[in-house]
Protein backbone atom coordinates (compact mmCIF):
# COMPACT_ATOMS: atom_id res chain seq x y z
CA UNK A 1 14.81 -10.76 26.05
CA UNK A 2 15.13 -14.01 27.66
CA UNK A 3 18.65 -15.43 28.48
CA UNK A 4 20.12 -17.79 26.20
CA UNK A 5 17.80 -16.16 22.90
CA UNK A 6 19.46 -13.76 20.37
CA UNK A 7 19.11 -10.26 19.29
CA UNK A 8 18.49 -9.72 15.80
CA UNK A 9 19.60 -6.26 13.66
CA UNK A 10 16.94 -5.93 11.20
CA UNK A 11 19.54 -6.91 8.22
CA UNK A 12 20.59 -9.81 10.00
CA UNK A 13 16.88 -11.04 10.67
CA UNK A 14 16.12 -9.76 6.88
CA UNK A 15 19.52 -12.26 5.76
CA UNK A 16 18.14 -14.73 7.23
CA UNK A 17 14.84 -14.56 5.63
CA UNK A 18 15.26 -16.27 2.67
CA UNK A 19 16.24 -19.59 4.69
CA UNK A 20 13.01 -19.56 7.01
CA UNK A 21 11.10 -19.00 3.44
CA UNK A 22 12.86 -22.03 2.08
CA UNK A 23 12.21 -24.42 4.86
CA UNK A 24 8.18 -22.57 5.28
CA UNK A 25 7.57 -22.84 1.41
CA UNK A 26 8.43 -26.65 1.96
CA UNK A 27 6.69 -27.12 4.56
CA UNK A 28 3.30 -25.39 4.24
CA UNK A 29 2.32 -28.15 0.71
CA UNK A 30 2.62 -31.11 2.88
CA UNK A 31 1.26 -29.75 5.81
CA UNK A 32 -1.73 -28.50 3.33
CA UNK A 33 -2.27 -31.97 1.66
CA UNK A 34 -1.83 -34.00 5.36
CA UNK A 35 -4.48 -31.61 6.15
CA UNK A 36 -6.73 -32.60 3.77
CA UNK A 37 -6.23 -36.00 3.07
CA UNK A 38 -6.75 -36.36 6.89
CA UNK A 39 -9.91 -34.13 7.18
CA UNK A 40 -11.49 -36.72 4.27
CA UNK A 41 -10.46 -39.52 6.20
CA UNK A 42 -13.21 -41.53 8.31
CA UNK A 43 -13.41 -39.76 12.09
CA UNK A 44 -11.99 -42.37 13.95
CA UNK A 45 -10.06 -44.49 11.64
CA UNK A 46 -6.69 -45.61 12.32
CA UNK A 47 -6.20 -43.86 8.58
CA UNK A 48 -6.98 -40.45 10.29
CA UNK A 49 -5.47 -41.27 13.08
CA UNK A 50 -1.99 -42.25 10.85
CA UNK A 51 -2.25 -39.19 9.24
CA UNK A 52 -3.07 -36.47 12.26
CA UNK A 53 0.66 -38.07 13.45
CA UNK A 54 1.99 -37.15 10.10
CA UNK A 55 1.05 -34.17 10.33
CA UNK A 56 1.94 -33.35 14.01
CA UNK A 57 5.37 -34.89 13.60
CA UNK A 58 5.63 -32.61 10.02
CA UNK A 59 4.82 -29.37 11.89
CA UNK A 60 7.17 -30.52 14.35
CA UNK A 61 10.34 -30.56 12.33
CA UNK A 62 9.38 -26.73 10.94
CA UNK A 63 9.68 -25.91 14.32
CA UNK A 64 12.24 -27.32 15.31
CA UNK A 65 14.29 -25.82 11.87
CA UNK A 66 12.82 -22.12 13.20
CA UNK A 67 14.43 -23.04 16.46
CA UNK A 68 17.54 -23.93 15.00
CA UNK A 69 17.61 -20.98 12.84
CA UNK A 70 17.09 -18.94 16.57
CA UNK A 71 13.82 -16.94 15.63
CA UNK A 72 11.13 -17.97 17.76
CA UNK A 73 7.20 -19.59 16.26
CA UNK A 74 4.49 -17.71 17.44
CA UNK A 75 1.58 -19.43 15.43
CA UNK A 76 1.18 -21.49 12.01
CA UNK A 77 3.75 -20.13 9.76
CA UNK A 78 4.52 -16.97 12.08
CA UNK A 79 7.86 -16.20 12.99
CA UNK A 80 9.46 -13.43 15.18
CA UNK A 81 13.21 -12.20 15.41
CA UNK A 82 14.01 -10.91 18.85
CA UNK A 83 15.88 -7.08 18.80
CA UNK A 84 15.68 -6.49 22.06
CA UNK A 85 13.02 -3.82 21.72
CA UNK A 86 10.56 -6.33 20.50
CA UNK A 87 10.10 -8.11 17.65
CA UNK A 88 10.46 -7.97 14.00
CA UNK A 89 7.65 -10.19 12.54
CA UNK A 90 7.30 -12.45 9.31
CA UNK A 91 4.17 -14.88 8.67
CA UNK A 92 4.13 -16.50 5.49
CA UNK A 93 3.31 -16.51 2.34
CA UNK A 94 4.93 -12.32 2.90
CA UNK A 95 8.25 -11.92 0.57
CA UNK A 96 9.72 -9.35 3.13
CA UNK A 97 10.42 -8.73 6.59
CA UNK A 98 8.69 -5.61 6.80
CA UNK A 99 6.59 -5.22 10.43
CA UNK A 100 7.75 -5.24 13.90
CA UNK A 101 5.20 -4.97 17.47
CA UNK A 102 6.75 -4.85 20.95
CA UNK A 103 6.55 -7.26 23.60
CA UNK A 104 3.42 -7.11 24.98
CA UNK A 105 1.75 -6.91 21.70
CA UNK A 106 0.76 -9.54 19.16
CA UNK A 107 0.21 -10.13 15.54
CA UNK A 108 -2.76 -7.69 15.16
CA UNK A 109 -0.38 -4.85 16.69
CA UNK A 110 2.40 -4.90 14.46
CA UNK A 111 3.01 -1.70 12.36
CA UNK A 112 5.08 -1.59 9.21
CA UNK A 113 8.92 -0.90 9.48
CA UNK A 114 9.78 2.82 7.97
């Protein structure tokens, strides 16, 4: 675990849930029409170009509220909560904290918590 980060108990990560679900469930409509209203805009345009800032400075602030929340982004919409043994891992649109994978694995690793 690196110093500074926090350790989360898996009731304390799965209290916490319903806040990064909140802020994601917010977040992931705008991000979704930026997205597209950008992708239809002329390559090039300072329209497109107005709107890929949006949109970076919209993803920004979800990661920044993960931060602040102390669970660490690990993609689009993929959270993890530190235990000290490795991670407990949420990506959205899941209603539960149910998986966990250690530290040198990823996503694609994670097994389901018993």
């Amino acid at each position: 675990m690196a110093p500074g980060s926090r350790s989360w108990t898996l009731e304390t990560a799965r209290n916490l849930l319903s806040e990064v679900r909140a802020h994601t469930a917010e977040a992931v409509p705008e991000v979704e029409r930026l997205s597209a209203e950008r992708d239809s805009a002329r390559p090039g345009s300072e329209e497109r170009a107005r709107l890929e800032a949006e949109l970076g400075t919209r993803l920004s602030r979800w990661v920044r509220a993960m931060e602040a929340l102390g669970v660490e982004v690990k993609g689009l919409w993929l959270v993890d909560f530190d235990n000290g043994l490795g991670y407990y891992c949420w990506r959205w649109p899941e209603e539960r904290l149910e998986f966990f994978h250690g530290y040198d694995e990823g996503f694609d690793s994670r097994i389901r918590i018993q």
